[in-house]
PDB file of N, CA and C in Angstrom:
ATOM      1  N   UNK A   1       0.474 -51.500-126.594  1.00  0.00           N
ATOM      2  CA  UNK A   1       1.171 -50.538-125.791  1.00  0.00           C
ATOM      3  C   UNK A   1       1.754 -49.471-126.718  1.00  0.00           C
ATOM      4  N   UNK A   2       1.471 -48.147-126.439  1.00  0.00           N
ATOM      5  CA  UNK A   2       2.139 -47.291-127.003  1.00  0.00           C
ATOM      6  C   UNK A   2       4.062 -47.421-127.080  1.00  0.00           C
ATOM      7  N   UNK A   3       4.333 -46.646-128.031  1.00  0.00           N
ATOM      8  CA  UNK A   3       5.313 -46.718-127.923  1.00  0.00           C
ATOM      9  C   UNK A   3       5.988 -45.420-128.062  1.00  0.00           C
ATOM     10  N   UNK A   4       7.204 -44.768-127.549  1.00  0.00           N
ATOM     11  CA  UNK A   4       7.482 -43.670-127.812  1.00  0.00           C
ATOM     12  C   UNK A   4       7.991 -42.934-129.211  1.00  0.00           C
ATOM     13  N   UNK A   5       7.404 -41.426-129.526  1.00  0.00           N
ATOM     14  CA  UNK A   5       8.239 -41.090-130.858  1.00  0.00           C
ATOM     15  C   UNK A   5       9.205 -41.289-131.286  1.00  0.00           C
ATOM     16  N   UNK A   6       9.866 -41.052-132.444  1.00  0.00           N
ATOM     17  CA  UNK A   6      11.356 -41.476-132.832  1.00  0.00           C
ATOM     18  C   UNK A   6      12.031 -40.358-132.422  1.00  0.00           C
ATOM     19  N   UNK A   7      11.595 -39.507-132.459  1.00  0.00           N
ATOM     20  CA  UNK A   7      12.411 -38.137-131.681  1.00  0.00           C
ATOM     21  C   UNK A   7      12.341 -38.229-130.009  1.00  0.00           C
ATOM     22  N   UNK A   8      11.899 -39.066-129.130  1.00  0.00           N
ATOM     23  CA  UNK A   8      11.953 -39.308-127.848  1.00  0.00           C
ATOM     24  C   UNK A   8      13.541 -39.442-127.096  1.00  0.00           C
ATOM     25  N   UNK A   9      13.675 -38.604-126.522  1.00  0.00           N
ATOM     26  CA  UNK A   9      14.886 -38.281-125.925  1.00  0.00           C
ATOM     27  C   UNK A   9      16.010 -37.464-126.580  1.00  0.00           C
ATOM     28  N   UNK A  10      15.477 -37.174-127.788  1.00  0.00           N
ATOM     29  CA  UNK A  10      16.905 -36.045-128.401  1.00  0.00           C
ATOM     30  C   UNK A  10      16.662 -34.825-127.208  1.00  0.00           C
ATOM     31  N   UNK A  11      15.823 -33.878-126.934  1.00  0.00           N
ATOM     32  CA  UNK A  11      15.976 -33.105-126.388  1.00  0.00           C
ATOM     33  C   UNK A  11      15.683 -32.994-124.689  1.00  0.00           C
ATOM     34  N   UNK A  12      16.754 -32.187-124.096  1.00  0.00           N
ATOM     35  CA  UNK A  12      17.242 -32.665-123.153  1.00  0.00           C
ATOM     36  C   UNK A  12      15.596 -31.749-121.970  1.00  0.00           C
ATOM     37  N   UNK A  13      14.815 -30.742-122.928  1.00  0.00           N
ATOM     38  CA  UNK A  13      13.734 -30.100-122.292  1.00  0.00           C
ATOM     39  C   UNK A  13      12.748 -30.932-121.969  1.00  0.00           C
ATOM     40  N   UNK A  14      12.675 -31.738-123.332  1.00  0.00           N
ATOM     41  CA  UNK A  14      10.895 -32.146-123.606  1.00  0.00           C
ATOM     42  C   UNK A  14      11.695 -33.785-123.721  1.00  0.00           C
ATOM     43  N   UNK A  15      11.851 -34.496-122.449  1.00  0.00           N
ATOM     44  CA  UNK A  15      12.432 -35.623-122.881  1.00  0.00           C
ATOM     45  C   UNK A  15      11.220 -36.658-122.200  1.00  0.00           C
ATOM     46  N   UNK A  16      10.933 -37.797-123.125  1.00  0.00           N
ATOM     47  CA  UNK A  16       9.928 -38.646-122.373  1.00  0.00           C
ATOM     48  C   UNK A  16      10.351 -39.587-122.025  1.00  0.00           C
ATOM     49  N   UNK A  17      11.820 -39.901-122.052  1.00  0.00           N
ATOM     50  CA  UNK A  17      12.659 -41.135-121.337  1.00  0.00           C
ATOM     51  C   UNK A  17      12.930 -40.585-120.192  1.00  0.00           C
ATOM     52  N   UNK A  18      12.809 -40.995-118.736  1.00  0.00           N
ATOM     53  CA  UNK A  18      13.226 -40.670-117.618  1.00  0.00           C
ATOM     54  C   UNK A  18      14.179 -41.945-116.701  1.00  0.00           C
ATOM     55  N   UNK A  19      14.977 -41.294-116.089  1.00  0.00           N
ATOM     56  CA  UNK A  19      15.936 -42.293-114.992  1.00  0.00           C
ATOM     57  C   UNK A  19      15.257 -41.803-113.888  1.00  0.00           C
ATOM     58  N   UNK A  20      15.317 -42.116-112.809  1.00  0.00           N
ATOM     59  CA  UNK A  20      15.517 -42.044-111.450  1.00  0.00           C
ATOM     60  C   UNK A  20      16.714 -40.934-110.775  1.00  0.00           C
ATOM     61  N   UNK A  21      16.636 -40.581-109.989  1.00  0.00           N
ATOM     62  CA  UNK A  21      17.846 -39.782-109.534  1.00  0.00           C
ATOM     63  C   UNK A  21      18.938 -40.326-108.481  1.00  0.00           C
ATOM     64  N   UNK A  22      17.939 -41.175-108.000  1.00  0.00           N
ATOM     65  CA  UNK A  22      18.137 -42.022-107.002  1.00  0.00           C
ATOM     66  C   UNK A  22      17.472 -43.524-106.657  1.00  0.00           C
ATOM     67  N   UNK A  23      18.075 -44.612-106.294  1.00  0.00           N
ATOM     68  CA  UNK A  23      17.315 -45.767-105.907  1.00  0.00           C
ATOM     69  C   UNK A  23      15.959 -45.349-105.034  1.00  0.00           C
ATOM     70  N   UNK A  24      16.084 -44.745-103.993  1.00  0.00           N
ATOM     71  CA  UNK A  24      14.812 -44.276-103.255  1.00  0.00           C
ATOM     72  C   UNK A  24      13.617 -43.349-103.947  1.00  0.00           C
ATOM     73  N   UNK A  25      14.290 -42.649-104.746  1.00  0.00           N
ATOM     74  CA  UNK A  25      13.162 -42.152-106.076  1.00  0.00           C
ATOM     75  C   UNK A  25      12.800 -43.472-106.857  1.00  0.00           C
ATOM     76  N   UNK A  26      13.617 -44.209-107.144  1.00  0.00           N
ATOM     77  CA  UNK A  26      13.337 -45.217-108.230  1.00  0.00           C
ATOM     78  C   UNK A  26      12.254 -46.145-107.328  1.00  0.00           C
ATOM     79  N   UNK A  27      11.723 -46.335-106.165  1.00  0.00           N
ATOM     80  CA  UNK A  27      11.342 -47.582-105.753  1.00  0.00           C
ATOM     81  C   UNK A  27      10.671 -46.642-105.463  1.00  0.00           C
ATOM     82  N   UNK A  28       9.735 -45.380-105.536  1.00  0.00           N
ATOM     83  CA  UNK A  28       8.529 -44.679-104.994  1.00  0.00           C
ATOM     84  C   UNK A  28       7.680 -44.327-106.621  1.00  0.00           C
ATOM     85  N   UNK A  29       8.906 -44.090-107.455  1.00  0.00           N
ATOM     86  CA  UNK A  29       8.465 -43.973-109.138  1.00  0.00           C
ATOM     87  C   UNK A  29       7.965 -45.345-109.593  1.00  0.00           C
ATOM     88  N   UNK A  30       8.525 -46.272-109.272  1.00  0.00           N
ATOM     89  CA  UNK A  30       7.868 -47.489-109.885  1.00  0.00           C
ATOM     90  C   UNK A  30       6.733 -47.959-109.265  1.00  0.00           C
ATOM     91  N   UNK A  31       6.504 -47.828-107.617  1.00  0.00           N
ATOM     92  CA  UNK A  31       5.463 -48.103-106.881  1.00  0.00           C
ATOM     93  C   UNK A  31       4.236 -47.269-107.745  1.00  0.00           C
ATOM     94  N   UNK A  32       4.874 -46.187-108.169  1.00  0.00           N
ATOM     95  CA  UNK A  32       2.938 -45.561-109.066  1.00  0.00           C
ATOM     96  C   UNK A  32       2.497 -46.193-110.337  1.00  0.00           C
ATOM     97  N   UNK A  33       3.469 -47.327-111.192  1.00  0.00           N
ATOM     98  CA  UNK A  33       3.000 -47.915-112.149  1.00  0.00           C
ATOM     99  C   UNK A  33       2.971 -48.797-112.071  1.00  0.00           C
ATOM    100  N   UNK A  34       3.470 -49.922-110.801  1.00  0.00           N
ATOM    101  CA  UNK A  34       3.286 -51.406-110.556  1.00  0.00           C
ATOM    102  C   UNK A  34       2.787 -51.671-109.479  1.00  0.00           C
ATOM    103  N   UNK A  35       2.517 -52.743-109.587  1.00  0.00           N
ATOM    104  CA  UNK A  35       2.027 -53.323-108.440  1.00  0.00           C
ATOM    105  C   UNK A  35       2.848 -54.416-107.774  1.00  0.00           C
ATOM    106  N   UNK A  36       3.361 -54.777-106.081  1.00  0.00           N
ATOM    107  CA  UNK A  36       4.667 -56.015-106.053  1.00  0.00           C
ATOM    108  C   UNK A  36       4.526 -56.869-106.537  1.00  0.00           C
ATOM    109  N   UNK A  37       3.488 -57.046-106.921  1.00  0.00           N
ATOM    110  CA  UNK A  37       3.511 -58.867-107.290  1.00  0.00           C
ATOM    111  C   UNK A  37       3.911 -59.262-108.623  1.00  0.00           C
ATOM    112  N   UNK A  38       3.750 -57.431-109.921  1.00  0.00           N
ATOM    113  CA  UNK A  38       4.435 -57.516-110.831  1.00  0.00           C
ATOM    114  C   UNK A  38       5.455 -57.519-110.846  1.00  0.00           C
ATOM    115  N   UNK A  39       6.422 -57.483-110.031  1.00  0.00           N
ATOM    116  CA  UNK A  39       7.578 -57.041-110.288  1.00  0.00           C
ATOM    117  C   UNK A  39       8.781 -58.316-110.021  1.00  0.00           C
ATOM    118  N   UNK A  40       9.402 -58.787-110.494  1.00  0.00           N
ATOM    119  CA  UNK A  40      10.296 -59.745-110.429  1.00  0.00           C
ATOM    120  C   UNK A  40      11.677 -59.580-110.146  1.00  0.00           C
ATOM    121  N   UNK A  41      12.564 -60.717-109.197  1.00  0.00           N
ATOM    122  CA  UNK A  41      13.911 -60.126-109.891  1.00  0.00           C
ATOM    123  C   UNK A  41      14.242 -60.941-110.987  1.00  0.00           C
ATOM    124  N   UNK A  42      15.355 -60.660-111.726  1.00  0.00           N
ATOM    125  CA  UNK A  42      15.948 -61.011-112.584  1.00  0.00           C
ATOM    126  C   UNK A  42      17.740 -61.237-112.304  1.00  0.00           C
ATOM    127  N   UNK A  43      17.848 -61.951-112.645  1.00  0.00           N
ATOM    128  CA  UNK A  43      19.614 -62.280-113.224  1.00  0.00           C
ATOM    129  C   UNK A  43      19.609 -62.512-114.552  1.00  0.00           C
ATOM    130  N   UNK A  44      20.736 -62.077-114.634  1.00  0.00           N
ATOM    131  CA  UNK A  44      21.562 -62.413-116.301  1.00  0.00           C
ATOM    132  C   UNK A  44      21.957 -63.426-116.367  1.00  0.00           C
ATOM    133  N   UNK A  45      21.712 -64.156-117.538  1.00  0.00           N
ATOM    134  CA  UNK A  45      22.126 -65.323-117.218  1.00  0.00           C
ATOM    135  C   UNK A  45      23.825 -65.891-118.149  1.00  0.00           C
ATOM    136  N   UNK A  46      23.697 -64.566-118.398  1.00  0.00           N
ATOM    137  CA  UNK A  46      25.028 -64.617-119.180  1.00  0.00           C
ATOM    138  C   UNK A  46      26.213 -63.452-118.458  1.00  0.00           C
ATOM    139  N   UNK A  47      25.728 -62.833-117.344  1.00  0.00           N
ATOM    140  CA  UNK A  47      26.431 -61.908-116.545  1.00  0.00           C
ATOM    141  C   UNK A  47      28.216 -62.180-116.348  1.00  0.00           C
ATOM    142  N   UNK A  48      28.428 -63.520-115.663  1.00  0.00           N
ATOM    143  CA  UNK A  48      29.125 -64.787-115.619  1.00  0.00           C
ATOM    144  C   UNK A  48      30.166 -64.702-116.559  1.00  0.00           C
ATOM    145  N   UNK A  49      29.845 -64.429-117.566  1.00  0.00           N
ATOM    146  CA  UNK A  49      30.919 -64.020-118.699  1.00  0.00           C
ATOM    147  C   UNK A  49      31.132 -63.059-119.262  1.00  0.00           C
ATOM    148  N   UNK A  50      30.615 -62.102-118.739  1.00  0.00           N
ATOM    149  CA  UNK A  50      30.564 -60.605-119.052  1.00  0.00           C
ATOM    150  C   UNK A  50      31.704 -59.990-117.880  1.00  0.00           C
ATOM    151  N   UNK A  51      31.613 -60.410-116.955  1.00  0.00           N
ATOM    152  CA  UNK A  51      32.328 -59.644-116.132  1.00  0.00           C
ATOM    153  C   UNK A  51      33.058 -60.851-114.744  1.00  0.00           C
ATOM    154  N   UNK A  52      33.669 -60.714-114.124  1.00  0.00           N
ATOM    155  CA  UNK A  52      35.279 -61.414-113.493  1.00  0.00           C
ATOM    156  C   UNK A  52      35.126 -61.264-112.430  1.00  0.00           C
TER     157      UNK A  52
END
């Protein structure tokens, strides 16, 4: 798997790290690179002691 340059994300024009803007963007953005059955949930399993 590629991986991104070391300069990836300094600039705020040419940035190849992207967020979502929104959950409903985020679940139409990920639908174009996965497929459901890849996709899992997850818990922390140390969450529990991170936070009260």
């Amino acid at each position: 798997m590629p991986r991104p340059a070391p300069s990836a994300g300094i600039s705020a024009s040419r940035n190849v790290i992207h967020g979502s803007d929104s959950a409903e963007s985020a679940r139409r953005e990920i639908a174009l690179w996965f497929r459901p059955e890849e996709l899992l949930c997850w818990e922390d399993s140390t969450e529990h002691w991170l936070y009260e």
